[in-house]
Protein backbone atom coordinates (compact mmCIF):
# COMPACT_ATOMS: atom_id res chain seq x y z
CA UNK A 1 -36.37 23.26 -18.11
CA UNK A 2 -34.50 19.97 -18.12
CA UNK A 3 -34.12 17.16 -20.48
CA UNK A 4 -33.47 13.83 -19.38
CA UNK A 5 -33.49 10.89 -21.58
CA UNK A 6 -34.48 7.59 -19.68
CA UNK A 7 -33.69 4.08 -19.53
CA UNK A 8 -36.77 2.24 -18.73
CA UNK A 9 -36.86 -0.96 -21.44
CA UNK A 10 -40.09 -2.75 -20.03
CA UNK A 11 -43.61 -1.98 -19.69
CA UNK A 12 -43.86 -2.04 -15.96
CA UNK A 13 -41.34 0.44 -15.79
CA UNK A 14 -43.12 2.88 -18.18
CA UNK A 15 -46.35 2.41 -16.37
CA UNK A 16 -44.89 3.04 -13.29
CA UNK A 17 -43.29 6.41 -14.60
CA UNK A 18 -46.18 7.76 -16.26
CA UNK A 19 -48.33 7.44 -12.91
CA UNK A 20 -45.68 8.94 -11.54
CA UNK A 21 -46.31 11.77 -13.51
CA UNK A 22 -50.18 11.71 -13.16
CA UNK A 23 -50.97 10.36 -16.43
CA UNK A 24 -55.11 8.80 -16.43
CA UNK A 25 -54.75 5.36 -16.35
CA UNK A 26 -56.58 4.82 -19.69
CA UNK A 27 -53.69 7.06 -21.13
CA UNK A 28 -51.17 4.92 -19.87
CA UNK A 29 -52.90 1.65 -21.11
CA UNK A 30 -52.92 3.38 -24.84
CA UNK A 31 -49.39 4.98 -24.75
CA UNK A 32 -47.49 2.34 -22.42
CA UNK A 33 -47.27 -0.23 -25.64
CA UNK A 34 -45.59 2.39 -27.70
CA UNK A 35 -42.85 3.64 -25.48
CA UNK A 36 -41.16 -0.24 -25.51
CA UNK A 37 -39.67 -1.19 -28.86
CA UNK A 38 -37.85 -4.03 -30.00
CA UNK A 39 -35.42 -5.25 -32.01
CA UNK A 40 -36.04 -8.87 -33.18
CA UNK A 41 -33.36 -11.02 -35.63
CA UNK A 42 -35.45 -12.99 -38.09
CA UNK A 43 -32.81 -15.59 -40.01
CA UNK A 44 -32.79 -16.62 -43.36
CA UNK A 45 -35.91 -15.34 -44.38
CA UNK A 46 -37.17 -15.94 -47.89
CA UNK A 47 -36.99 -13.14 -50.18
CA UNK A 48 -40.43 -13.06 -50.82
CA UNK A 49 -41.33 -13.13 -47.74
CA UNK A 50 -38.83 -10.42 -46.30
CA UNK A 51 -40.39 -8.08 -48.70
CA UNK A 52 -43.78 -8.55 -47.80
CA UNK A 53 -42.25 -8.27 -43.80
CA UNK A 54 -40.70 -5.10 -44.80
CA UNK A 55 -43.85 -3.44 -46.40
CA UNK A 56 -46.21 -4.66 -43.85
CA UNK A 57 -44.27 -2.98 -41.04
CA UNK A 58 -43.58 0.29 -43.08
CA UNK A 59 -47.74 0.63 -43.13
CA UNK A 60 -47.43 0.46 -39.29
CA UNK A 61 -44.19 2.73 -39.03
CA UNK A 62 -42.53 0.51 -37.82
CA UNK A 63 -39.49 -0.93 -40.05
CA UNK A 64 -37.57 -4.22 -41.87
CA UNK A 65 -33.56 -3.79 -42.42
CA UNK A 66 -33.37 -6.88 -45.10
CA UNK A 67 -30.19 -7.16 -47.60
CA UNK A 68 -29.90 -4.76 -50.19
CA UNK A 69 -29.81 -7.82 -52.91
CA UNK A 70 -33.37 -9.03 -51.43
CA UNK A 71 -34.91 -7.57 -54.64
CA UNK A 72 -31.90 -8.01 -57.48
CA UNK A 73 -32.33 -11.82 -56.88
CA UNK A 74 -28.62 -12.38 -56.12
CA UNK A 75 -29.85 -13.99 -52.62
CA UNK A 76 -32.67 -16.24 -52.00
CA UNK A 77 -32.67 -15.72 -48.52
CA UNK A 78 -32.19 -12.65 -45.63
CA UNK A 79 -31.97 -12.19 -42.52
CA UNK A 80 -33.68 -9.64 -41.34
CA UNK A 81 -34.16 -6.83 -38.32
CA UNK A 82 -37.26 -5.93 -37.45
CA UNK A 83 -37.93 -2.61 -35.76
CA UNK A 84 -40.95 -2.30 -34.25
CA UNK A 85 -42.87 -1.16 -30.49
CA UNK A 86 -45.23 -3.05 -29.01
CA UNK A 87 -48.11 -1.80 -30.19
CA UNK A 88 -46.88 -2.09 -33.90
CA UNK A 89 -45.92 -6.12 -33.40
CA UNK A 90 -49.56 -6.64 -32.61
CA UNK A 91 -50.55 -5.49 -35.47
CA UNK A 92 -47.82 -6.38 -37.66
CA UNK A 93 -49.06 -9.86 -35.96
CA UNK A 94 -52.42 -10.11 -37.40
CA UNK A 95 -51.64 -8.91 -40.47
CA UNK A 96 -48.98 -11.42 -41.26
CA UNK A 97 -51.36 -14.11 -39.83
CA UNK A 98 -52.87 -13.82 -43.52
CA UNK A 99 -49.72 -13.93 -45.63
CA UNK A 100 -48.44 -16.59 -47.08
CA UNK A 101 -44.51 -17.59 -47.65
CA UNK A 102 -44.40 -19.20 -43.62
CA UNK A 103 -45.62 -15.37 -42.35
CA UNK A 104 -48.29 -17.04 -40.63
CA UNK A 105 -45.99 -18.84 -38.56
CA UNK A 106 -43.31 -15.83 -37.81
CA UNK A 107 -46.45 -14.26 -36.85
CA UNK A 108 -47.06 -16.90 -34.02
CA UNK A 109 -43.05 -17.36 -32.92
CA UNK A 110 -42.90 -13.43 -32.92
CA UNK A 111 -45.44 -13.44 -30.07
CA UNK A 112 -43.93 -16.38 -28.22
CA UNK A 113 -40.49 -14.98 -28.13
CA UNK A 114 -42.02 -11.85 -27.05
CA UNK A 115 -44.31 -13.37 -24.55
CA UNK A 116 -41.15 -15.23 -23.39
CA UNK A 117 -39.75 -12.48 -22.93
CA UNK A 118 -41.26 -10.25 -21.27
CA UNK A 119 -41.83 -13.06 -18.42
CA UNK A 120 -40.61 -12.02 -15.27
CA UNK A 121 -42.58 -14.98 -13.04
CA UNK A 122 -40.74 -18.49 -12.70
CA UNK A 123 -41.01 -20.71 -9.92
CA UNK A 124 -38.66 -23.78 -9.67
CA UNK A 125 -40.75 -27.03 -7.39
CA UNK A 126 -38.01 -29.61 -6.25
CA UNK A 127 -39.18 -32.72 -4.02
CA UNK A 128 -39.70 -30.77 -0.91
CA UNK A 129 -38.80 -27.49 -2.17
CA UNK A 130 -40.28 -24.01 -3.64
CA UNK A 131 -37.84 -21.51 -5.00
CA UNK A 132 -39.22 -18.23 -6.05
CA UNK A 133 -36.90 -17.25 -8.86
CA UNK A 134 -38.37 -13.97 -9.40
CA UNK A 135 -37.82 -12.94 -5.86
CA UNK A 136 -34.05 -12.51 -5.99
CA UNK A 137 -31.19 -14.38 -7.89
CA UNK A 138 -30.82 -17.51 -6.53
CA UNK A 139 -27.32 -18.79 -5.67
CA UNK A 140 -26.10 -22.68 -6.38
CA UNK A 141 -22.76 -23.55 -3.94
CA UNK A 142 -20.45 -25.76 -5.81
CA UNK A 143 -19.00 -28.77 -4.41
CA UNK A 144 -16.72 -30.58 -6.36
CA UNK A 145 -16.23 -34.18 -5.14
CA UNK A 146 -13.12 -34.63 -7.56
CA UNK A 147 -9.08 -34.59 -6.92
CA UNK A 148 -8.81 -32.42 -10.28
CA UNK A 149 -11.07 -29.72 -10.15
CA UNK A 150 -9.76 -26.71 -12.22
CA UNK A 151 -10.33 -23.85 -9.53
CA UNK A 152 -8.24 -26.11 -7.05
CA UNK A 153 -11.67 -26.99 -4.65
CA UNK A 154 -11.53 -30.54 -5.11
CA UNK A 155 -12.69 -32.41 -1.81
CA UNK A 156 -12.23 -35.56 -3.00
CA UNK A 157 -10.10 -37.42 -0.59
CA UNK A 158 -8.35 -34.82 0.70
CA UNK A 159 -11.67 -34.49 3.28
CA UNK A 160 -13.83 -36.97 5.15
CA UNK A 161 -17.79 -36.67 4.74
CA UNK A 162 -17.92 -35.60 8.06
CA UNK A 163 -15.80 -32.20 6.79
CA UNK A 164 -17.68 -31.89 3.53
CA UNK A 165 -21.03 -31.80 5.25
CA UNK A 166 -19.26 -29.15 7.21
CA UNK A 167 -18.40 -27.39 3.70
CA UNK A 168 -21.96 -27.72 2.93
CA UNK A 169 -23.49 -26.99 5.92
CA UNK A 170 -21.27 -23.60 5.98
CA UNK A 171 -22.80 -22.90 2.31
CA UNK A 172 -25.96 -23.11 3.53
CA UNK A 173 -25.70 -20.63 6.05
CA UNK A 174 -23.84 -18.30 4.00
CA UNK A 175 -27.03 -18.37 1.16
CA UNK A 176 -26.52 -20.97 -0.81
CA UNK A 177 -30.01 -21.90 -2.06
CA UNK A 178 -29.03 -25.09 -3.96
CA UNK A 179 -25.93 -27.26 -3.64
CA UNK A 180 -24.31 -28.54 -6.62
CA UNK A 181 -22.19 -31.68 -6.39
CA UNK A 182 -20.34 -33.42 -8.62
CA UNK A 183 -17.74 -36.10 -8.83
CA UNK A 184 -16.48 -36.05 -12.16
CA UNK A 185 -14.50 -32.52 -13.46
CA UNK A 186 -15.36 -30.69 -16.54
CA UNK A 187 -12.88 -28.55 -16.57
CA UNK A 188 -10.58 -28.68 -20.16
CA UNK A 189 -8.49 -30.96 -20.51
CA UNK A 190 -9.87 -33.68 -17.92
CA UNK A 191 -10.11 -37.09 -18.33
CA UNK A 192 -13.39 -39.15 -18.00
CA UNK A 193 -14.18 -41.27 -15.06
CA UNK A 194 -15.79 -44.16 -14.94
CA UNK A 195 -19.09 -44.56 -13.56
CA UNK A 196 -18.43 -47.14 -11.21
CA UNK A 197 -15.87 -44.12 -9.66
CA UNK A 198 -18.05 -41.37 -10.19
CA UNK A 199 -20.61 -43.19 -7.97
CA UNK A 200 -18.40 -43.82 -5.29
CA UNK A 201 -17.07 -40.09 -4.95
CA UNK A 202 -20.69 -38.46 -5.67
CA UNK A 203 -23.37 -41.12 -4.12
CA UNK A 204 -22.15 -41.32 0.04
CA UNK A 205 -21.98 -37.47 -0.19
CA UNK A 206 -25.31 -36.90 -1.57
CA UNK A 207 -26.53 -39.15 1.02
CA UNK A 208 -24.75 -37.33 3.91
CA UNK A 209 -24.89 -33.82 2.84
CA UNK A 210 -29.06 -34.38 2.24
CA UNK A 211 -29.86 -35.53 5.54
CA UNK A 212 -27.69 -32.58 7.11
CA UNK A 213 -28.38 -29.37 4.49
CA UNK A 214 -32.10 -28.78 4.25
CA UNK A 215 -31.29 -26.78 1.07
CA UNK A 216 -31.92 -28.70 -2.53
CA UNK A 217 -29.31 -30.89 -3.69
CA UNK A 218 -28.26 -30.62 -7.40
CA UNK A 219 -26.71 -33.51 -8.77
CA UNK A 220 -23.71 -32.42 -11.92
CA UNK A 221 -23.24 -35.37 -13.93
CA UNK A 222 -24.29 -36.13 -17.56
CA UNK A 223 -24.59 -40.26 -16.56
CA UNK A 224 -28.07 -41.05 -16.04
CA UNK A 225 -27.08 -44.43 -13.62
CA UNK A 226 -25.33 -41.44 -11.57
CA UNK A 227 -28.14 -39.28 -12.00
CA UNK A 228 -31.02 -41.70 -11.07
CA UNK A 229 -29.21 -43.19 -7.81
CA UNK A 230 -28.35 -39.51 -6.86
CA UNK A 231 -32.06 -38.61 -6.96
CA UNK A 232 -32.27 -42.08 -4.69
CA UNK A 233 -30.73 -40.71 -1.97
CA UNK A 234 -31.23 -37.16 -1.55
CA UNK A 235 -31.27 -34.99 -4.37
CA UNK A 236 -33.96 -33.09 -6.62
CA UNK A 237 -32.65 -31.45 -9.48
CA UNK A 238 -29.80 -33.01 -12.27
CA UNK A 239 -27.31 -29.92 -13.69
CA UNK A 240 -26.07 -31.95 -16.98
CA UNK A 241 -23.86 -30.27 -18.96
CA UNK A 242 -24.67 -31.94 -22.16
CA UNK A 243 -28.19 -31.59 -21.81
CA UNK A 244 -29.13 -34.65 -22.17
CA UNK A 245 -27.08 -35.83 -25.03
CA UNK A 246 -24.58 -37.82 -23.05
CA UNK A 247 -26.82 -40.36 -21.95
CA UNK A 248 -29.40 -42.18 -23.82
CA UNK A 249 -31.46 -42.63 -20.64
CA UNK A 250 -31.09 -39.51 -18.96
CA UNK A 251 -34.24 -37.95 -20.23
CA UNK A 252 -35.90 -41.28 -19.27
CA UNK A 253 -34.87 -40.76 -15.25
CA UNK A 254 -35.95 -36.77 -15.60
CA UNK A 255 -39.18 -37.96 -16.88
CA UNK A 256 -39.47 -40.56 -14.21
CA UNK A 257 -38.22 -38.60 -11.08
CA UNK A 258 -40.49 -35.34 -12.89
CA UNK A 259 -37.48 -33.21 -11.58
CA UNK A 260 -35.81 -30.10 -12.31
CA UNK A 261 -32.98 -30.69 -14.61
CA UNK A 262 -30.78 -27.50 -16.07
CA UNK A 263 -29.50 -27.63 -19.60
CA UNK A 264 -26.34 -26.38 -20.90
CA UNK A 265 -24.60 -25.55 -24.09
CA UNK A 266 -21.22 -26.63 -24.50
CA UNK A 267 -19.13 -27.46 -27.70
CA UNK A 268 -16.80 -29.85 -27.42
CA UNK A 269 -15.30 -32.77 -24.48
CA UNK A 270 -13.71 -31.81 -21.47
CA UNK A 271 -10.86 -34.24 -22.76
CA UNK A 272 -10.39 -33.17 -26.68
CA UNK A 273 -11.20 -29.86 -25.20
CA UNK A 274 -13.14 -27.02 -27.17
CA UNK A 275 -10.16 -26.02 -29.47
CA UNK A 276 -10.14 -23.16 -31.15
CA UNK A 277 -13.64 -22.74 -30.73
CA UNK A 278 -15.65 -20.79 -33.66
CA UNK A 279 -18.94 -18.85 -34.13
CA UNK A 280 -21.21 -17.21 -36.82
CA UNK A 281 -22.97 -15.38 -34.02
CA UNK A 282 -22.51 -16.73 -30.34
CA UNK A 283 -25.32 -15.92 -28.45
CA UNK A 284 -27.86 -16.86 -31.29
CA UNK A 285 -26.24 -19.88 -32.23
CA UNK A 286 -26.12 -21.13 -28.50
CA UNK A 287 -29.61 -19.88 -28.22
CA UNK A 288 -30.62 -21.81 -30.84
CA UNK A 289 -29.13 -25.12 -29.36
CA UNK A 290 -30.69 -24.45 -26.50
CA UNK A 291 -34.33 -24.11 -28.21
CA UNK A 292 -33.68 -27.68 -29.72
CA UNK A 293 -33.00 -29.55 -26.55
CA UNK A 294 -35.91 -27.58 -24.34
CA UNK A 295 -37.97 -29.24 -27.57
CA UNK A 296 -36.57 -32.58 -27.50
CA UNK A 297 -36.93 -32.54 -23.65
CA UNK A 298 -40.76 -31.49 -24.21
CA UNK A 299 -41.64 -33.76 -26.71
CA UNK A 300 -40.03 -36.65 -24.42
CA UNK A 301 -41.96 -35.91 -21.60
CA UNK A 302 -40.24 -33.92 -19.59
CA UNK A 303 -42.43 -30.75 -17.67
CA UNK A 304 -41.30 -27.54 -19.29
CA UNK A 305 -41.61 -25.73 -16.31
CA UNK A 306 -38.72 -28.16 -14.73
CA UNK A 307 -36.32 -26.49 -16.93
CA UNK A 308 -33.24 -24.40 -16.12
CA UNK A 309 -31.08 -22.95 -19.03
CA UNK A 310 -27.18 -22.38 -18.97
CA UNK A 311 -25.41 -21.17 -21.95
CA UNK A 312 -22.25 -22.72 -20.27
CA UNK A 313 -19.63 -19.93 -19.82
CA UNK A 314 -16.20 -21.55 -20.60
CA UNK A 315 -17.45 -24.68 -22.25
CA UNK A 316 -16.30 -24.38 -25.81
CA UNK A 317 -15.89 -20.13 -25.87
CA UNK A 318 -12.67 -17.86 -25.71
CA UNK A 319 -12.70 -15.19 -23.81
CA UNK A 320 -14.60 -12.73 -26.10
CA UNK A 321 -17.38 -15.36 -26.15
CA UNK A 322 -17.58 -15.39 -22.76
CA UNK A 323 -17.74 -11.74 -22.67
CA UNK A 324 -20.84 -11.78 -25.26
CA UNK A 325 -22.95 -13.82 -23.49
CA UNK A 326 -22.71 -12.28 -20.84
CA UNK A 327 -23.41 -8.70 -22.23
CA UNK A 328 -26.38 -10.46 -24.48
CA UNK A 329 -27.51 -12.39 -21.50
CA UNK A 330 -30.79 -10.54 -21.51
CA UNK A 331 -31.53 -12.19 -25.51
CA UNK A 332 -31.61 -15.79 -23.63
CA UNK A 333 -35.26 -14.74 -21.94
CA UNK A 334 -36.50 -15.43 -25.74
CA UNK A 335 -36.33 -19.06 -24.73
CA UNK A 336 -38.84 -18.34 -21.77
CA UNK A 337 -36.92 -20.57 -18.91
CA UNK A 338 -35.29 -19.70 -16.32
CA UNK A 339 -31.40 -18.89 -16.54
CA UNK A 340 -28.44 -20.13 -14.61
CA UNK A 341 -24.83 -18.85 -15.54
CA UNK A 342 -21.49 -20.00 -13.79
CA UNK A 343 -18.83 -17.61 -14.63
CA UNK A 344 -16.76 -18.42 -11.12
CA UNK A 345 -13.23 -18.39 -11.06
CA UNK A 346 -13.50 -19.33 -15.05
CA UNK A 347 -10.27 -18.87 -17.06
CA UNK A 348 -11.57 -16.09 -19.17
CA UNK A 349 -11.50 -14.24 -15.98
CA UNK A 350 -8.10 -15.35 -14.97
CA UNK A 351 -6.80 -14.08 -18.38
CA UNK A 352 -8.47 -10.55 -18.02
CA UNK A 353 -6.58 -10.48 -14.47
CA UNK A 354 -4.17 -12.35 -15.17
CA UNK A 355 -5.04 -14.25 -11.78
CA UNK A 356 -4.78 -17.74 -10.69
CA UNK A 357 -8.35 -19.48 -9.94
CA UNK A 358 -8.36 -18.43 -6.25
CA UNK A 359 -7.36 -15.35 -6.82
CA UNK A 360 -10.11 -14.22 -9.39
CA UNK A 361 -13.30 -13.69 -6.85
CA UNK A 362 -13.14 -10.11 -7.74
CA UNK A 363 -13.40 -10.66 -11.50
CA UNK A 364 -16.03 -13.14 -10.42
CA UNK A 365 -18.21 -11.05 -8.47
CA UNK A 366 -18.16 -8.55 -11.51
CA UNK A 367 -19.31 -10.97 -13.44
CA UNK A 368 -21.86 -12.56 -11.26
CA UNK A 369 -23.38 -8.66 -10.89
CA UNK A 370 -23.32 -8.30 -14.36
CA UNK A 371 -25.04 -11.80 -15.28
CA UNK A 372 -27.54 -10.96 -12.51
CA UNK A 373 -28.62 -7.28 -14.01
CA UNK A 374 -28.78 -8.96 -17.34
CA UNK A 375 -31.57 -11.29 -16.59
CA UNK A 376 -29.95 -14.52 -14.41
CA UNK A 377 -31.97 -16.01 -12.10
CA UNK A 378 -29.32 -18.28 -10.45
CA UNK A 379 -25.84 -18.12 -10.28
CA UNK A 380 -23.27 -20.84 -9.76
CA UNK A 381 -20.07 -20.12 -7.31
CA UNK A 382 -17.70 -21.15 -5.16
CA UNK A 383 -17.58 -18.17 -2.85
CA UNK A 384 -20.97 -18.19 -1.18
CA UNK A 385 -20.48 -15.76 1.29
CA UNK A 386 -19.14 -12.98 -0.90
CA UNK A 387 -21.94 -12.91 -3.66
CA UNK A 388 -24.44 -13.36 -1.46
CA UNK A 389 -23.76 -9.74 -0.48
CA UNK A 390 -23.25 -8.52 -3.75
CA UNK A 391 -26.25 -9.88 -4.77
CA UNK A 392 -27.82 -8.13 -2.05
CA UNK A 393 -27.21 -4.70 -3.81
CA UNK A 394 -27.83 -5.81 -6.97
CA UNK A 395 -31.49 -7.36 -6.60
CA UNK A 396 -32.27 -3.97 -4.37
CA UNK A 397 -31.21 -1.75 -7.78
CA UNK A 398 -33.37 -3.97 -9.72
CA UNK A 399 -36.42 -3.37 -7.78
CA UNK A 400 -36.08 0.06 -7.15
């Protein structure tokens, strides 16, 4: 007889092993909800109310890890881990619907972030374009239209447009789904440009390279003047790396255009850069930023389902932050948006290798593979080619 324990963390996959097994399909409708538990992080919970969360879940057998001083009154608040499968939330879910002490509304976010979760369907509509994120991880081809780009891939002119569209065109055969130009670096320690310069190196490209690469264009800028006239002439999504805080207007021209625009987290200017750099918790506190401007981008108009998520690897993290995210990657589905992570030739992986930038595709592969088993959906490089095949392998483990 042997014993083997498994690693199947969603329901799909427990279905699918229980058939498997021959189990009658109204079994494996009963049984499937209890073989996938969770872990959820509930923050500064009112005492009262963490007590109440802790015996409500007991009387399922499920469980609430609260502060040991949530009943001597030396706190007024605790977070709290709840412990729970799926079947158990449920009805840990209508039970706390009639609780007072803000229960009600845990109740409610508990099943969003779970619903969020647990959803593996997300299709991204440009102008003129479908991509089927679920498919396979999607790949975004950097072009940097800048003489100062940290990874030392600046086109800017040390290339005509004539050889760029070349660059691009090469992208696109080697699987580049989107292509994401820029003409302004964000690397640390880079100065700003002004817009009237930023238009000139982004704008003619755009222009060129969209009437060449029948691939979506992505435009990286954080101006909305650059934005808008980018979106003029050829492309259909806007990567901005302050998500929409750097420009008034910016969430004025995504509205308008109604195109796919990817938020980032990052802490800090490329110019005063990210020093010393400091977290609580990371990947909840980035997650949490990230919840606010998905809101504010909602409530302005833009369409939720035009939203891409980056938690902006590099931007205002050291190395071991850059690490966590990418081992907590999978937490960011909470948000329910698709994910895009660019780890390429970072420094954090120069200082694990101690490489220079284009020396580190190795590292960067690594962590592209990683990112992509974790839950990515795109992922933002300079070497097409290269983890285009990698990604091969991994989306083929995933499925099997």
């Amino acid at each position: 007889m042997d014993i083997t324990i498994l690693s199947a963390r969603s329901q799909p996959e427990i279905k699918h092993l229980m058939r498997n097994i021959g189990v009658d399909s109204r079994g494996i409708g009963i049984m499937a909800p209890k073989a996938v538990s969770y872990l959820i992080k509930i923050n500064k919970l009112d005492n009262i109310a963490a007590n109440i969360l802790k015996q409500e879940t007991l009387s399922l057998g499920a469980d609430t890890a609260v502060s040991k001083d949530t009943l001597t009154g030396k706190i007024k608040h605790t977070d709290c881990l709840l412990i729970a499968n799926s079947l158990q939330l449920g009805r840990l879910c209508d039970k706390l619907k009639l609780q007072p002490y803000g229960l009600s509304e845990i109740a409610e976010n508990i099943k969003s972030a779970i619903s969020n979760y647990e959803t593996i369907g997300f299709i991204l509509e440009t102008k003129g374009y479908k991509l089927n994120l679920t498919a396979r991880t999607h790949i975004m081809g950097i072009l940097n239209i800048t003489p100062d780009s940290f990874s030392g891939d600046g086109l800017y002119k040390q290339y005509s447009v004539n050889e760029i569209i070349d660059f691009a065109k090469e992208m696109a055969e080697d699987g580049a789904d989107i292509l994401d130009i820029g003409g302004e670096s964000s690397r640390p320690g880079a100065k700003t440009v002004s817009l009237k310069e930023e238009l000139k190196r982004a704008i003619p490209v755009i222009r060129a390279v969209s009437k060449k690469v029948k691939i979506p264009i992505s435009i990286d800028t954080y101006k909305s003047e650059v934005a808008r006239q980018a979106l003029d002439n050829g492309a259909q999504i806007v990567n901005d790396i302050t998500a929409l805080s750097g420009s008034r207007d910016m969430v004025k021209v995504i509205k308008k255009y109604n195109c796919p625009v990817i938020l980032m987290h990052t802490r800090g200017a490329p110019d005063n850069t990210r020093n010393n750099p400091r977290y609580k918790d990371v990947t909840a506190e980035i997650i949490s930023y990230l919840k606010n401007r998905i809101d504010f981008s909602i409530l302005n108009g833009i369409n939720p389902n035009k939203i891409v998520i980056d938690p902006g690897i590099g931007f205002g993290k050291t190395v071991e932050h850059n690490l966590t995210i990418i081992k907590n990657l999978r937490e960011f589905k909470t948000l329910g948006r698709p994910l895009l992570i660019g780890t390429s030739r970072k420094s954090f992986i120069g200082k694990i290798l101690g490489s220079p930038p284009k020396a580190r595709l190795n590292g960067t592969l690594a962590s592209v593979c990683m990112s992509a088993m974790n839950g990515a959906n795109i992922v933002r490089v300079h070497d097409v080619k290269e983890t285009k095949e990698a990604l091969k392998i991994i989306d083929k483990v995933r499925k099997c």
